[in-house]
C-alpha atoms as a PDB file:
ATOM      1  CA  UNK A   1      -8.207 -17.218  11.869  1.00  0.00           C
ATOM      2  CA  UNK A   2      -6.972 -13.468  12.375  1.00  0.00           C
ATOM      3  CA  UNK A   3      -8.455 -10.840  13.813  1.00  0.00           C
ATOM      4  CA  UNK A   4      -9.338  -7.861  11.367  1.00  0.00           C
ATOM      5  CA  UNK A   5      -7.955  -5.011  13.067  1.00  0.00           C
ATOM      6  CA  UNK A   6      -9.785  -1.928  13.119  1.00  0.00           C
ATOM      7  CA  UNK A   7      -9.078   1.858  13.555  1.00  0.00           C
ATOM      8  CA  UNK A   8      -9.772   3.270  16.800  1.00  0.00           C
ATOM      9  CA  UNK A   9      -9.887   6.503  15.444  1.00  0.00           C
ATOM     10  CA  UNK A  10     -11.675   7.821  12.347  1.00  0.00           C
ATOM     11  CA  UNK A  11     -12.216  11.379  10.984  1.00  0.00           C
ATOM     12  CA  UNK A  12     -14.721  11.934  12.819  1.00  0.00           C
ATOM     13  CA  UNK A  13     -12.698  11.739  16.078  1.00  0.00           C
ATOM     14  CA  UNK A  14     -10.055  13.906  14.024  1.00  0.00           C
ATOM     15  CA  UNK A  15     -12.504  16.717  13.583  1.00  0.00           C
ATOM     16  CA  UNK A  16     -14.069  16.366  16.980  1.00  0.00           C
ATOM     17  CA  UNK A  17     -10.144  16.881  17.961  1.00  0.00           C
ATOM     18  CA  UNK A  18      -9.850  19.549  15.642  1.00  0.00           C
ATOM     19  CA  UNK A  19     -12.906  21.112  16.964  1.00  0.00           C
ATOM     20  CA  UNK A  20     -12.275  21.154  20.771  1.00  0.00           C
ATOM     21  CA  UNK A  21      -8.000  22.670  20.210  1.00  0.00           C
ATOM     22  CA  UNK A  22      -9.062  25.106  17.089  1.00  0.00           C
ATOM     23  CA  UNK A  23     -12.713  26.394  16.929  1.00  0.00           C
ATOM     24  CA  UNK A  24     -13.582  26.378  20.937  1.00  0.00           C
ATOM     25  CA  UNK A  25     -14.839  30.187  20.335  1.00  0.00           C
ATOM     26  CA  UNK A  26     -18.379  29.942  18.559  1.00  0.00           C
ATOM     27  CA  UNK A  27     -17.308  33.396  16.872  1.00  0.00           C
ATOM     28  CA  UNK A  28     -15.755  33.059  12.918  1.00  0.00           C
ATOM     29  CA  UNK A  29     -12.094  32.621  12.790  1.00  0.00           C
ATOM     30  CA  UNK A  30     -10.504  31.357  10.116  1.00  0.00           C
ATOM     31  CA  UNK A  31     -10.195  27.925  11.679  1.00  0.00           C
ATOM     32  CA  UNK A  32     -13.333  27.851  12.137  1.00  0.00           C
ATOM     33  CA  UNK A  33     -14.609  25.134   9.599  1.00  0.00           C
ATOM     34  CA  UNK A  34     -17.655  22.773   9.554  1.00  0.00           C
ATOM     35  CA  UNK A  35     -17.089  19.147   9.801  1.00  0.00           C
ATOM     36  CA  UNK A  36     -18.149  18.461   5.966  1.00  0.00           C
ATOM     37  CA  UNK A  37     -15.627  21.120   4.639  1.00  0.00           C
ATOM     38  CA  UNK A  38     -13.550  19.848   7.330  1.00  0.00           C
ATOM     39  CA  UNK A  39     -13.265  15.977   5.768  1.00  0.00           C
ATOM     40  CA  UNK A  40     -13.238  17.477   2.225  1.00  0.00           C
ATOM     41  CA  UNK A  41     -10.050  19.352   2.937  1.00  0.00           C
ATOM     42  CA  UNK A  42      -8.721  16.229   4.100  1.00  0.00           C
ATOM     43  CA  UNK A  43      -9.953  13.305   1.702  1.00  0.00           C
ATOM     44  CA  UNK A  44      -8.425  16.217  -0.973  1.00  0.00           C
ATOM     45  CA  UNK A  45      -5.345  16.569   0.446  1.00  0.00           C
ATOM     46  CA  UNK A  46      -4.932  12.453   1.206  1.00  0.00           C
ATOM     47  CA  UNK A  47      -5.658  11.932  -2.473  1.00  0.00           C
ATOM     48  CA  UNK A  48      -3.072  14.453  -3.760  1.00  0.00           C
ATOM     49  CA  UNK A  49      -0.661  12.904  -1.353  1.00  0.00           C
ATOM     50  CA  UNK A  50      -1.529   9.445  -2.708  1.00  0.00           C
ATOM     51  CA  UNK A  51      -1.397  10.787  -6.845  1.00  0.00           C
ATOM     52  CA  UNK A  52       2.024  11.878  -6.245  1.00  0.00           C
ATOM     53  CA  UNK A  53       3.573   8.717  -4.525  1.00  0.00           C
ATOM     54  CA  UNK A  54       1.916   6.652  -7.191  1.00  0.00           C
ATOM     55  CA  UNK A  55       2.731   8.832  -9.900  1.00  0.00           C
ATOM     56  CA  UNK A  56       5.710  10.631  -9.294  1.00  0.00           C
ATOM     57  CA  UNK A  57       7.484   8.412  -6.899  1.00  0.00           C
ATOM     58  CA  UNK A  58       7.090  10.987  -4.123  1.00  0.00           C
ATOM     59  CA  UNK A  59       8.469   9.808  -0.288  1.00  0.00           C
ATOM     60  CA  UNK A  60       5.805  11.215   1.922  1.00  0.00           C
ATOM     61  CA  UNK A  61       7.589  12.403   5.470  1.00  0.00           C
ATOM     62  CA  UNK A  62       5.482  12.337   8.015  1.00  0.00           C
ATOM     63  CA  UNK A  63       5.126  15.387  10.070  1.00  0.00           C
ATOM     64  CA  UNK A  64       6.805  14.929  13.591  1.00  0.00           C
ATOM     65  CA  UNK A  65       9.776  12.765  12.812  1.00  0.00           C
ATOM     66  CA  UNK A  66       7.141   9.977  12.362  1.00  0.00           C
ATOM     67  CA  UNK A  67       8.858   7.804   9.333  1.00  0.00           C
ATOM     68  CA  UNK A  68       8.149   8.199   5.532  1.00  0.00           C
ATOM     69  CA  UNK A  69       5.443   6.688   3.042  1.00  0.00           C
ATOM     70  CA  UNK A  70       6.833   5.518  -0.215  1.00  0.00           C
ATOM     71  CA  UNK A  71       6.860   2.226  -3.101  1.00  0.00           C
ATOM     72  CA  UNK A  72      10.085   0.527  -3.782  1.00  0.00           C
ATOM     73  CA  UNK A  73      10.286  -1.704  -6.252  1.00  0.00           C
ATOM     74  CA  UNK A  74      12.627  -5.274  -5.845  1.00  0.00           C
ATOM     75  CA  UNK A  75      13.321  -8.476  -7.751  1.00  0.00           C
ATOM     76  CA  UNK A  76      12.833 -11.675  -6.589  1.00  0.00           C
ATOM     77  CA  UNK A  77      15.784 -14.778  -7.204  1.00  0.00           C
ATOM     78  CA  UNK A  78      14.378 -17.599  -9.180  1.00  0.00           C
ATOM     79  CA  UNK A  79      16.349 -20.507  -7.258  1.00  0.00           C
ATOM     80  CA  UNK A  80      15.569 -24.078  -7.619  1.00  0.00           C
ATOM     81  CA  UNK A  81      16.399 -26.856  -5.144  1.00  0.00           C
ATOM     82  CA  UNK A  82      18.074 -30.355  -6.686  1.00  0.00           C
ATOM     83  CA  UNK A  83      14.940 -31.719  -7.628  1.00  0.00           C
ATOM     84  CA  UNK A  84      13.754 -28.751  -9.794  1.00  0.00           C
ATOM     85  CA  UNK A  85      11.133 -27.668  -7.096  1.00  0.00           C
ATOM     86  CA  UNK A  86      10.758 -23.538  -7.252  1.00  0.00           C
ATOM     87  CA  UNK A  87      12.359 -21.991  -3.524  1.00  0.00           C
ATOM     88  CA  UNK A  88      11.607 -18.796  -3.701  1.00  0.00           C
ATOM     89  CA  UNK A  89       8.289 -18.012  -2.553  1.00  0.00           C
ATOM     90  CA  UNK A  90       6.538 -16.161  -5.981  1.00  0.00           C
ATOM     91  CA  UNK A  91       2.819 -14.774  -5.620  1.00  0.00           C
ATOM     92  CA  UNK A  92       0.428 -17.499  -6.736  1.00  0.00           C
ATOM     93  CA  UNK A  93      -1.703 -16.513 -10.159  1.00  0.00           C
ATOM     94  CA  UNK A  94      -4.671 -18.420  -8.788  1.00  0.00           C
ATOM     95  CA  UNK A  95      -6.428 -17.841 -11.535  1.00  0.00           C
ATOM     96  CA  UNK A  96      -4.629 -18.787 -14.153  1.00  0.00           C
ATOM     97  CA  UNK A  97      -3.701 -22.512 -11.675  1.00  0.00           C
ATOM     98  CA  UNK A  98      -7.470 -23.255 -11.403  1.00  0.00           C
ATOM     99  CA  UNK A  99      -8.081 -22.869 -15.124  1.00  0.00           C
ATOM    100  CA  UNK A 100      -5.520 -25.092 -15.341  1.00  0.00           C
ATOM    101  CA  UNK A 101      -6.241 -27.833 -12.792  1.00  0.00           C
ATOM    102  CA  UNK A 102     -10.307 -27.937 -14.626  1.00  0.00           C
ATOM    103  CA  UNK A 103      -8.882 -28.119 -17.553  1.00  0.00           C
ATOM    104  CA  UNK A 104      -6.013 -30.914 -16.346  1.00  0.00           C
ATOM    105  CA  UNK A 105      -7.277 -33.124 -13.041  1.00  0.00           C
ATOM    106  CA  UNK A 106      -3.720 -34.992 -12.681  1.00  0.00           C
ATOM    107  CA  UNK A 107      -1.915 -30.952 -12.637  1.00  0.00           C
ATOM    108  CA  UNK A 108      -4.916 -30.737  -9.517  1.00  0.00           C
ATOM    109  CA  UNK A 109      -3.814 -34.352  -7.998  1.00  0.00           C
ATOM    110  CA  UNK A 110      -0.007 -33.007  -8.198  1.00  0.00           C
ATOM    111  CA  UNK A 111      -0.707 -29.264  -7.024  1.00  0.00           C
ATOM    112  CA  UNK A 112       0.764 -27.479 -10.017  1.00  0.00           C
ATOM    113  CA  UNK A 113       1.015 -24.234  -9.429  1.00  0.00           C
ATOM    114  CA  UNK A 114       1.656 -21.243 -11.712  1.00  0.00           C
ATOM    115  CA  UNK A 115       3.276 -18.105 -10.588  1.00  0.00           C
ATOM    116  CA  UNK A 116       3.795 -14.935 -11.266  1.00  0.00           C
ATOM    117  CA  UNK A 117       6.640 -13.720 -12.582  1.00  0.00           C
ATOM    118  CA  UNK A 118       5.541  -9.879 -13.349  1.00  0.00           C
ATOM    119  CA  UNK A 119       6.724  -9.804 -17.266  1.00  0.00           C
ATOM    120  CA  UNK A 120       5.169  -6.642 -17.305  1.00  0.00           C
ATOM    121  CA  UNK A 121       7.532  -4.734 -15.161  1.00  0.00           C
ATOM    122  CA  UNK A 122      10.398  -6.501 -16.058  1.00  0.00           C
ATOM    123  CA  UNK A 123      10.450  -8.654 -13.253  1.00  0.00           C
ATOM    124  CA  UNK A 124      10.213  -6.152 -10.705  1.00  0.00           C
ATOM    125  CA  UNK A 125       7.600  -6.569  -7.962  1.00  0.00           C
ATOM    126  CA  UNK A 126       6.503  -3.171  -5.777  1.00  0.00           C
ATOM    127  CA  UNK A 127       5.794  -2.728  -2.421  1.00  0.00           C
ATOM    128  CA  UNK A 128       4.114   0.634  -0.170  1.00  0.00           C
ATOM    129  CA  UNK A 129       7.091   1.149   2.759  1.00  0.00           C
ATOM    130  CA  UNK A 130       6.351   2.106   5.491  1.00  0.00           C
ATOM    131  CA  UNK A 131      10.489   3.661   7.046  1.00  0.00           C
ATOM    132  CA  UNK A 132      10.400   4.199  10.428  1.00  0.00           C
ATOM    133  CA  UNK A 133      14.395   4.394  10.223  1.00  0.00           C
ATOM    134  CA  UNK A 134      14.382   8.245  10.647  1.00  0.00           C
ATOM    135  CA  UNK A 135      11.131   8.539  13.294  1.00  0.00           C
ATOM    136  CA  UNK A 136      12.048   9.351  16.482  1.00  0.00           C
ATOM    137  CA  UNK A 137       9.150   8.429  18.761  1.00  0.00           C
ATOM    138  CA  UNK A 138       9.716   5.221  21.667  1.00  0.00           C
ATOM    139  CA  UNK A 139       8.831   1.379  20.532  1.00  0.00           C
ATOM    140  CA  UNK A 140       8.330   2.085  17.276  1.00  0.00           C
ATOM    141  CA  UNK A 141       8.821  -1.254  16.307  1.00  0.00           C
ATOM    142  CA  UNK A 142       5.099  -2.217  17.451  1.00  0.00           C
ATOM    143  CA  UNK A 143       3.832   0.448  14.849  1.00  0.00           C
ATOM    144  CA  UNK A 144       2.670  -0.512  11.455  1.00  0.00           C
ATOM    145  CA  UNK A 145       1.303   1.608   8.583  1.00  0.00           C
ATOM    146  CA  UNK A 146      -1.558  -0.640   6.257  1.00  0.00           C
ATOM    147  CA  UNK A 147      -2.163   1.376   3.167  1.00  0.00           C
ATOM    148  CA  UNK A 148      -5.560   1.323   1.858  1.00  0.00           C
ATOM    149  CA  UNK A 149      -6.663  -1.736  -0.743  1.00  0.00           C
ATOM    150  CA  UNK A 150      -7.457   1.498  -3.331  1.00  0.00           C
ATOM    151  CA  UNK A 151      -4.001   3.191  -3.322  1.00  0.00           C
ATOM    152  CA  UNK A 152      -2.830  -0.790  -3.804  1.00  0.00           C
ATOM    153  CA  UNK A 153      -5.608  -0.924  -7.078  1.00  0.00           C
ATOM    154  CA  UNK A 154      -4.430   2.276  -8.185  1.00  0.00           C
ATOM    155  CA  UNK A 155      -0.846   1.106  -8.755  1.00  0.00           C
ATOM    156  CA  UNK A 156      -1.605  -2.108 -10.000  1.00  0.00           C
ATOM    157  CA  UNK A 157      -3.961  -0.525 -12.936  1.00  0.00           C
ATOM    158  CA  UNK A 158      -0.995   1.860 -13.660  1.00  0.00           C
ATOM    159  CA  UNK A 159       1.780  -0.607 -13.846  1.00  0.00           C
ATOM    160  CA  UNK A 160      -0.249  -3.183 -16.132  1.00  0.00           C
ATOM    161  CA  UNK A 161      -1.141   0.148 -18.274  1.00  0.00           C
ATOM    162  CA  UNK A 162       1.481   0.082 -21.217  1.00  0.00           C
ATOM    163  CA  UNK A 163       1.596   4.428 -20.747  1.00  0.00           C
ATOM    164  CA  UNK A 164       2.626   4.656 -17.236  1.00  0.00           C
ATOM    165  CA  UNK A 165       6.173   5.933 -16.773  1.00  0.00           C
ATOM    166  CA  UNK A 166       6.195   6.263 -13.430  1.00  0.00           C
ATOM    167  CA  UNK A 167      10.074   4.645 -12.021  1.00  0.00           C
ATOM    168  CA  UNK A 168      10.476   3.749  -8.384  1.00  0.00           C
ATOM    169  CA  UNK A 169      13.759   3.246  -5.882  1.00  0.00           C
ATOM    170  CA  UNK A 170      15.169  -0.317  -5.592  1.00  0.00           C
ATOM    171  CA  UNK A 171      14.579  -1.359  -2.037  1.00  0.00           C
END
């Protein structure tokens, strides 16, 4: 089984940060800020960030020459081997397969499985991308960037939702 790996560092830290380099003077500046106002500014800011790569395809650079955030959208190649079995390696509809295999025990017995093929999007299948091509920081192949399981729901809802217009860049 793997390890969940978990954040060393939360917001809290950040502000603690924040409040040691910025605010170290008890008298009012304007950097001054309390730690609620503090994580409002930021969960604001994060959001608006997140609404525009969603919705307006928008490649977020990192400050510090630390990569860029961004979805790019790819299709797959349906290819077959001689004996008709399916190569490529499409996302299981697990759903859809057990509905089948209760409803058929010998598609169960044979491990039919039914894939998805994205119809909606035209065959296109996104993905968040994380580019470290352009950082410039040492071993930067050990770094990885998870984006958070509701930025994932977000697009998901808006590319099964017939309105959304939003077009991404071919990886």
């Amino acid at each position: 089984m793997k390890e969940r790996i978990t954040g060393d560092y939360g917001i809290h830290d950040y502000f603690k940060y924040y409040d040691s380099i910025y605010c170290e003077q008890k008298t009012f500046n304007a950097y001054n800020v309390g730690e609620k106002l503090y994580k409002s500014i930021i969960r604001d800011f994060l959001g608006e960030v997140n609404d525009n790569i969603i919705h307006n395809n928008f490649e977020f650079k990192l400050p510090s020459r630390l990569g860029t955030l961004s979805i790019k959208k790819f299709k797959r190649e349906f290819k077959t081997d001689e004996n008709g079995k399916i190569i490529t390696k499409f996302p299981v509809d697990w759903k859809t397969t057990k509905d089948l295999w209760e409803k058929n025990p010998e598609a169960k017995k044979n491990k039919k499985l039914i894939y998805h093929f994205n119809h909606h999007t035209s065959n296109f299948e996104f993905k968040f991308k994380y580019d470290k091509r352009t950082a410039n920081f040492p071993s930067k192949n050990v770094y990885m960037f998870k984006f958070p399981r509701g930025m994932k729901r977000t697009l998901a809802a808006n590319l099964k939702n017939p309105k959304f217009k939003g077009d991404f860049f071919k990886l």
